[in-house]
Protein backbone atom coordinates (compact mmCIF):
# COMPACT_ATOMS: atom_id res chain seq x y z
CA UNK A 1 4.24 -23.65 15.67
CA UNK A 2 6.58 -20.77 15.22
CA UNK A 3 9.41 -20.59 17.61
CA UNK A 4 9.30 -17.67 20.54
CA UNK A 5 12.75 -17.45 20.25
CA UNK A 6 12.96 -16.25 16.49
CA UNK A 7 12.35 -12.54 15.52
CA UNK A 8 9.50 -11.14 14.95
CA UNK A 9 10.55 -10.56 10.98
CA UNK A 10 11.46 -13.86 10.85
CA UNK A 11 8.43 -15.40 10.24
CA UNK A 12 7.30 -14.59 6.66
CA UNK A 13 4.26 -15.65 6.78
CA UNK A 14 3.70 -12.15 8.57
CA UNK A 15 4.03 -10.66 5.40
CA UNK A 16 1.96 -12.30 3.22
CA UNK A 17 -0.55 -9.34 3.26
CA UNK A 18 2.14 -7.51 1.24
CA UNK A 19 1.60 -9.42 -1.70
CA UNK A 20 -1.66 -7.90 -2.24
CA UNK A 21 -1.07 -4.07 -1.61
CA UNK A 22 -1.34 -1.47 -3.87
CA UNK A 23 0.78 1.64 -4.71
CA UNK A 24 -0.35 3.88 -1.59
CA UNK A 25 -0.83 0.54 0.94
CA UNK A 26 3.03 -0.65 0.24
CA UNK A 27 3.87 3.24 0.60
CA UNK A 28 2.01 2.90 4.64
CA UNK A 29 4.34 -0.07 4.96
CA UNK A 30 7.33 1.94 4.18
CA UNK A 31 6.71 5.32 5.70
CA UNK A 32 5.13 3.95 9.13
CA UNK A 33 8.89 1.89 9.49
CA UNK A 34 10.73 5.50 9.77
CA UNK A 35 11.77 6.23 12.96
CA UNK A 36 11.62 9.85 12.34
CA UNK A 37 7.92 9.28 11.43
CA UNK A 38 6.84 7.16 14.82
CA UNK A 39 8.77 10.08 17.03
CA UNK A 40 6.01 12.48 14.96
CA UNK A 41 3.07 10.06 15.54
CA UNK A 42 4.14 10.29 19.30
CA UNK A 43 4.93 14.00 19.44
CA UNK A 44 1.92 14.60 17.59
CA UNK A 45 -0.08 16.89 20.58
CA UNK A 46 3.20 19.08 20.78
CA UNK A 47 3.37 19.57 16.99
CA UNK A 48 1.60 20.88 14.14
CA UNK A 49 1.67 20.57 10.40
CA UNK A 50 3.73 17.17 11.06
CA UNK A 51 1.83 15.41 8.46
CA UNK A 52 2.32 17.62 5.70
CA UNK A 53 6.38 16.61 6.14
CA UNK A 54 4.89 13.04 5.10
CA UNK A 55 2.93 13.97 2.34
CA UNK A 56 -0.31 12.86 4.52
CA UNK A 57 -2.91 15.38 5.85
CA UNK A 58 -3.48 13.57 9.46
CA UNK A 59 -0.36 11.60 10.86
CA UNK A 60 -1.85 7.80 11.36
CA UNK A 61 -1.16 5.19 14.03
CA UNK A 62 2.73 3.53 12.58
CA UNK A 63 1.26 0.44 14.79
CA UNK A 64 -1.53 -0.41 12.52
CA UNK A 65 -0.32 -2.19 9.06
CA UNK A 66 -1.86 -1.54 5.39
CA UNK A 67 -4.99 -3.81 6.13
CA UNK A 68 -6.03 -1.42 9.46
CA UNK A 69 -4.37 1.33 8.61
CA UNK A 70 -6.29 4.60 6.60
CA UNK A 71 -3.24 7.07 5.83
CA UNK A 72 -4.90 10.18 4.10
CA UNK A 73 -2.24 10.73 1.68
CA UNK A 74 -2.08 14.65 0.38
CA UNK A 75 -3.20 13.67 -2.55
CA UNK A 76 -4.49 10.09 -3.42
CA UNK A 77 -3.93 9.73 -7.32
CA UNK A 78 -4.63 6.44 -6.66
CA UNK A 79 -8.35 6.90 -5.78
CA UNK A 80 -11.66 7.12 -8.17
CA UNK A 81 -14.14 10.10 -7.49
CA UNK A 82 -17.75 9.40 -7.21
CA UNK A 83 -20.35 12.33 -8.06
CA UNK A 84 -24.04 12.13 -7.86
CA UNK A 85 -25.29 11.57 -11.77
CA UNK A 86 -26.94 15.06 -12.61
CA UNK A 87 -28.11 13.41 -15.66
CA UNK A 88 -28.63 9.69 -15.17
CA UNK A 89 -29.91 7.59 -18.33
CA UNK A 90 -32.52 4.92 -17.33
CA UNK A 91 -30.22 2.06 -17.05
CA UNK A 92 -27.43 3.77 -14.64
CA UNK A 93 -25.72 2.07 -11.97
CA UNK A 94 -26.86 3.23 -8.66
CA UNK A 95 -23.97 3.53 -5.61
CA UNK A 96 -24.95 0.79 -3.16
CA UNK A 97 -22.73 1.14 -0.07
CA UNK A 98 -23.91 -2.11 1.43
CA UNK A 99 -23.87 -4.12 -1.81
CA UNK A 100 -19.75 -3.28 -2.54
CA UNK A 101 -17.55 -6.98 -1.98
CA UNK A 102 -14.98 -7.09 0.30
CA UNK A 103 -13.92 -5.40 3.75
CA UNK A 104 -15.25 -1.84 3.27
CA UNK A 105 -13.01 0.92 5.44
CA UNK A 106 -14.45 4.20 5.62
CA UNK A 107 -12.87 7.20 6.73
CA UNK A 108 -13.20 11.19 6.87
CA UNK A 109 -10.15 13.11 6.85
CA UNK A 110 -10.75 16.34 7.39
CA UNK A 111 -11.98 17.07 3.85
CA UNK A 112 -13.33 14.61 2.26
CA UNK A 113 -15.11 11.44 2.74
CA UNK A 114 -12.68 8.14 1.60
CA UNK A 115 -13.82 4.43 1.07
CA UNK A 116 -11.06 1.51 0.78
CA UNK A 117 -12.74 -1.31 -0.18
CA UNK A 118 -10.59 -4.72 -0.07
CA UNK A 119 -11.64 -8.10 -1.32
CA UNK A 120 -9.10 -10.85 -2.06
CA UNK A 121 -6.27 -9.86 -4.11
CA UNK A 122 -7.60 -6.36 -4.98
CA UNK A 123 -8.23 -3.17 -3.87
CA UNK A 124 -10.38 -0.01 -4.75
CA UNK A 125 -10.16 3.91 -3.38
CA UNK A 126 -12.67 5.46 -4.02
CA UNK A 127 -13.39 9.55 -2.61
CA UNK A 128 -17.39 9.83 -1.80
CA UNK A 129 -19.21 13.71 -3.10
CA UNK A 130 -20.92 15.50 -0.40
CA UNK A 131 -23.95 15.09 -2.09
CA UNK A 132 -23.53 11.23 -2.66
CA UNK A 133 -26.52 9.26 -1.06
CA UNK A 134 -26.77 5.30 -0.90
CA UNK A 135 -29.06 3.89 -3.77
CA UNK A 136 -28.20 7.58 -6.18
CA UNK A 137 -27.14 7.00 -9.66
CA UNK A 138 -23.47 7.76 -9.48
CA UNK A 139 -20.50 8.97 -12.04
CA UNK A 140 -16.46 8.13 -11.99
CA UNK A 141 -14.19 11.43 -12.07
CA UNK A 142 -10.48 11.33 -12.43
CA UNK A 143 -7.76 13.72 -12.55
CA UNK A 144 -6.00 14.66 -15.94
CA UNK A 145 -2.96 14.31 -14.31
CA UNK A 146 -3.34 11.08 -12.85
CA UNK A 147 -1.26 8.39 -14.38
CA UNK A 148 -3.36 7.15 -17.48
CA UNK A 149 -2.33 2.91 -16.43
CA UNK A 150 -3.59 3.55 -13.09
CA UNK A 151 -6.52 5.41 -13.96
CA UNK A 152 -7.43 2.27 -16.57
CA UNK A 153 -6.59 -0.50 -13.90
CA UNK A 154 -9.17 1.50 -11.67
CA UNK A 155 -11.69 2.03 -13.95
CA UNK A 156 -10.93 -1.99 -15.18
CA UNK A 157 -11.75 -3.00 -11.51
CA UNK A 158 -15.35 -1.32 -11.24
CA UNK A 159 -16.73 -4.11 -13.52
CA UNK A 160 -15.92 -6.94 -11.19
CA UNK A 161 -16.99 -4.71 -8.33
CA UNK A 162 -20.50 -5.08 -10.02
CA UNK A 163 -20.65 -8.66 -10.56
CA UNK A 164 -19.32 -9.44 -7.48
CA UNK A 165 -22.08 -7.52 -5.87
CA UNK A 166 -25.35 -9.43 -7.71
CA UNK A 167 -23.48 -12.86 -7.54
CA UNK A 168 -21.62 -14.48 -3.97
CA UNK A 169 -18.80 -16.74 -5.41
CA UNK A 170 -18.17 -20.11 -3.57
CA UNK A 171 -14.57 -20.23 -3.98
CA UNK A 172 -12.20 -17.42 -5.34
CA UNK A 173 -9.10 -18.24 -7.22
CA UNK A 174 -6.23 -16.07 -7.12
CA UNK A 175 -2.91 -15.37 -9.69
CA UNK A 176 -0.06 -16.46 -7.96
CA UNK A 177 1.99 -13.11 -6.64
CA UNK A 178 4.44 -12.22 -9.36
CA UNK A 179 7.94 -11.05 -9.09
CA UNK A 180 7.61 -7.60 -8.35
CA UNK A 181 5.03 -8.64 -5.54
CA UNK A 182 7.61 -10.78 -3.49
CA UNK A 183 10.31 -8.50 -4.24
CA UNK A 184 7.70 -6.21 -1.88
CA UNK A 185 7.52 -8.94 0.70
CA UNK A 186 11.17 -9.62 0.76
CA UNK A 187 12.31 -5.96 0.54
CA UNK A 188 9.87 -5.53 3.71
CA UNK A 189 11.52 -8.21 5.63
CA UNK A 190 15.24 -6.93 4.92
CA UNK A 191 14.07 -3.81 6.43
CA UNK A 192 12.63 -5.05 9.54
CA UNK A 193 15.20 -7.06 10.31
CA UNK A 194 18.31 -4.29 9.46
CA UNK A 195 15.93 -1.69 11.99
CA UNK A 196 16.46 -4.70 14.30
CA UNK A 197 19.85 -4.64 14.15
CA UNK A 198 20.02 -8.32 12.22
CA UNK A 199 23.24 -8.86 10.27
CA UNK A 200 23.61 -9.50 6.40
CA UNK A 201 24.00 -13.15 7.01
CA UNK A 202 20.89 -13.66 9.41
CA UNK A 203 18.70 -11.77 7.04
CA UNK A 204 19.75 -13.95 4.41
CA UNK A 205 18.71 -16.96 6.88
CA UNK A 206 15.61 -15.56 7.58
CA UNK A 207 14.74 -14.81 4.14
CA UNK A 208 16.52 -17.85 1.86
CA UNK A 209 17.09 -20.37 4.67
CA UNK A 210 19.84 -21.54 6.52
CA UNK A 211 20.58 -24.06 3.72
CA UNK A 212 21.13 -21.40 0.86
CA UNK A 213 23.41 -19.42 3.35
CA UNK A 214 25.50 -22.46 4.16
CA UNK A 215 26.08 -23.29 0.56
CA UNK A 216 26.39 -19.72 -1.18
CA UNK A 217 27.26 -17.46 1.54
CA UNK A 218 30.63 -15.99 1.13
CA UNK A 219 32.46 -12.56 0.44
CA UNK A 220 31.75 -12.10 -3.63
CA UNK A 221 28.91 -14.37 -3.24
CA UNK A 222 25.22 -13.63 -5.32
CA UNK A 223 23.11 -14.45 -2.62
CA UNK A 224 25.29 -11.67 -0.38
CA UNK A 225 24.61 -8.94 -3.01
CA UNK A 226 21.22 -10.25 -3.19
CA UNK A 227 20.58 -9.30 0.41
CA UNK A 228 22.69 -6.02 0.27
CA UNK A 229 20.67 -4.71 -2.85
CA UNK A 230 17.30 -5.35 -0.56
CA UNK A 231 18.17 -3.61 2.58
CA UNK A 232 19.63 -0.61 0.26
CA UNK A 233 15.91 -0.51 -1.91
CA UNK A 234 13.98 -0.73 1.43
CA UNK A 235 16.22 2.29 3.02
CA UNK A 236 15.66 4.31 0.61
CA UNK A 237 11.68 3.26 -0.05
CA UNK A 238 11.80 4.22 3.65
CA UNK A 239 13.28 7.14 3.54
CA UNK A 240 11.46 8.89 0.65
CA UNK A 241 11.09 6.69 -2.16
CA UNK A 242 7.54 5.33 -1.01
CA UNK A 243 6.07 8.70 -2.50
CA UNK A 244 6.62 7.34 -5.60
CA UNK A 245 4.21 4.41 -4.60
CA UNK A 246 1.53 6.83 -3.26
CA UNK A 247 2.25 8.88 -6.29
CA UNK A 248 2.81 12.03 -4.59
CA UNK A 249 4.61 14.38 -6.20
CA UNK A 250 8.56 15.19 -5.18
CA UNK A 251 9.84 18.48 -4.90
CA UNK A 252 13.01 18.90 -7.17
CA UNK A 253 14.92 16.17 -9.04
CA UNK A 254 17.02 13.04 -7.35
CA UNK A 255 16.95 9.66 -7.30
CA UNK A 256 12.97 9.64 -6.17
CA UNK A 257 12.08 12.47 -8.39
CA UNK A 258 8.87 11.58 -10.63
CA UNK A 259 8.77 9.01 -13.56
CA UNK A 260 12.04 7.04 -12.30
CA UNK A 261 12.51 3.94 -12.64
CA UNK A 262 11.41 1.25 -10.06
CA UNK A 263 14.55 -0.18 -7.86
């Protein structure tokens, strides 16, 4: 039983989800953490064009995390287009709404028409035609300028979307999170806790245990720099780098300017 007297980023087992997000879903977690952004969300009657500021084109509840949550981005490079097949061959797949694995999240924001679909350890956007009906032979679009290893992963996760659908699996086994996944998790929990006003050495507590602290804490320690270099990449994911993640595009160069590297 978790203890009511620890903070509320203390428990990481809050933040499992994280291991599982995608580009534009860690980019939620990042933005909806800006203070700047939660005054908008509650300012939002007394001003307009807000979103745009964000790169999103409707502000969304900060309240509601990446599983809940359906930020329409500005543009979502991230998502597949689905036309109806003006020419469909005999043996073409047919888009079956009800028939799709997973949680299914759909959403209309203002212009289009956007399915999420979730199942475990994977996730699919996908941006519905107008004149897409269930059960009508369907066709992928992408942008040209969409980044070609996204695009592939994408396309790569439609075949499992299909088997998934004609066959119910009794047990699902997942890859274990890799390295870039729990530097996510952990980046997520520095930032918390520094918005909470925790200090360098609780953070490190919370996040390596009080054991690691008691033996490697101290002022030229690894573990110190360790926890210094994660609340610095989660202020900065915060404060404009998590455009990156949704792939938007940034105006002008700096450190979050397109193609750099990852932190």
């Amino acid at each position: 039983m978790a203890d009511p007297s620890e903070p509320s980023w203390y428990a990481v087992a809050a933040y499992l989800y994280a291991l599982h997000l995608d580009g534009p879903g860690l980019a939620w977690e990042y933005l909806r953490r800006h203070p700047d952004y939660r005054r908008d969300w509650r300012r939002r009657r007394r001003r307009s064009g807000a979103a745009q500021r964000w790169g999103l084109r409707l502000l969304e509840d900060p309240d509601l995390d990446a599983r809940d949550a359906h930020p329409a981005w500005f543009i979502d490079r991230a998502a597949l287009q689905l036309h109806p097949d003006a020419d469909p061959p005999p043996d073409a797949h047919a888009f079956q709404f009800w028939n799709l694995p997973g949680r299914k999240q759909l959403v209309h924001d203002g212009r289009c028409l956007r399915l999420v679909v979730r199942w475990p350890g994977a996730c699919l956007r996908l941006v519905l035609a107008p004149g897409l009906a269930d059960g009508m032979p369907c066709v992928c679009a992408e942008r040209f300028d969409a980044a070609p290893c996204a695009r592939c992963r994408a396309l790569a996760e439609l075949g499992p979307l299909a088997a998934l659908a004609r066959v119910a699996p009794s047990a699902l086994v997942l890859a274990r999170p890799g390295a870039a996944a729990l530097l996510e998790l952990r980046t997520l929990q520095a930032l918390d806790a520094t918005l909470a006003g925790a200090s360098s050495r609780d953070i490190a507590a919370g996040l390596f245990g009080a054991a690691a602290v008691a033996r490697g804490w101290h002022a030229d320690s690894g573990l110190r720099s360790r926890v210094r270099r994660l609340v610095r990449r989660g202020r900065a994911l915060m404060r404009g780098g998590y455009r990156r993640l949704a792939q938007l595009r940034v105006a002008g160069q700096g450190r979050f300017a397109r193609g750099a590297k990852r932190p």
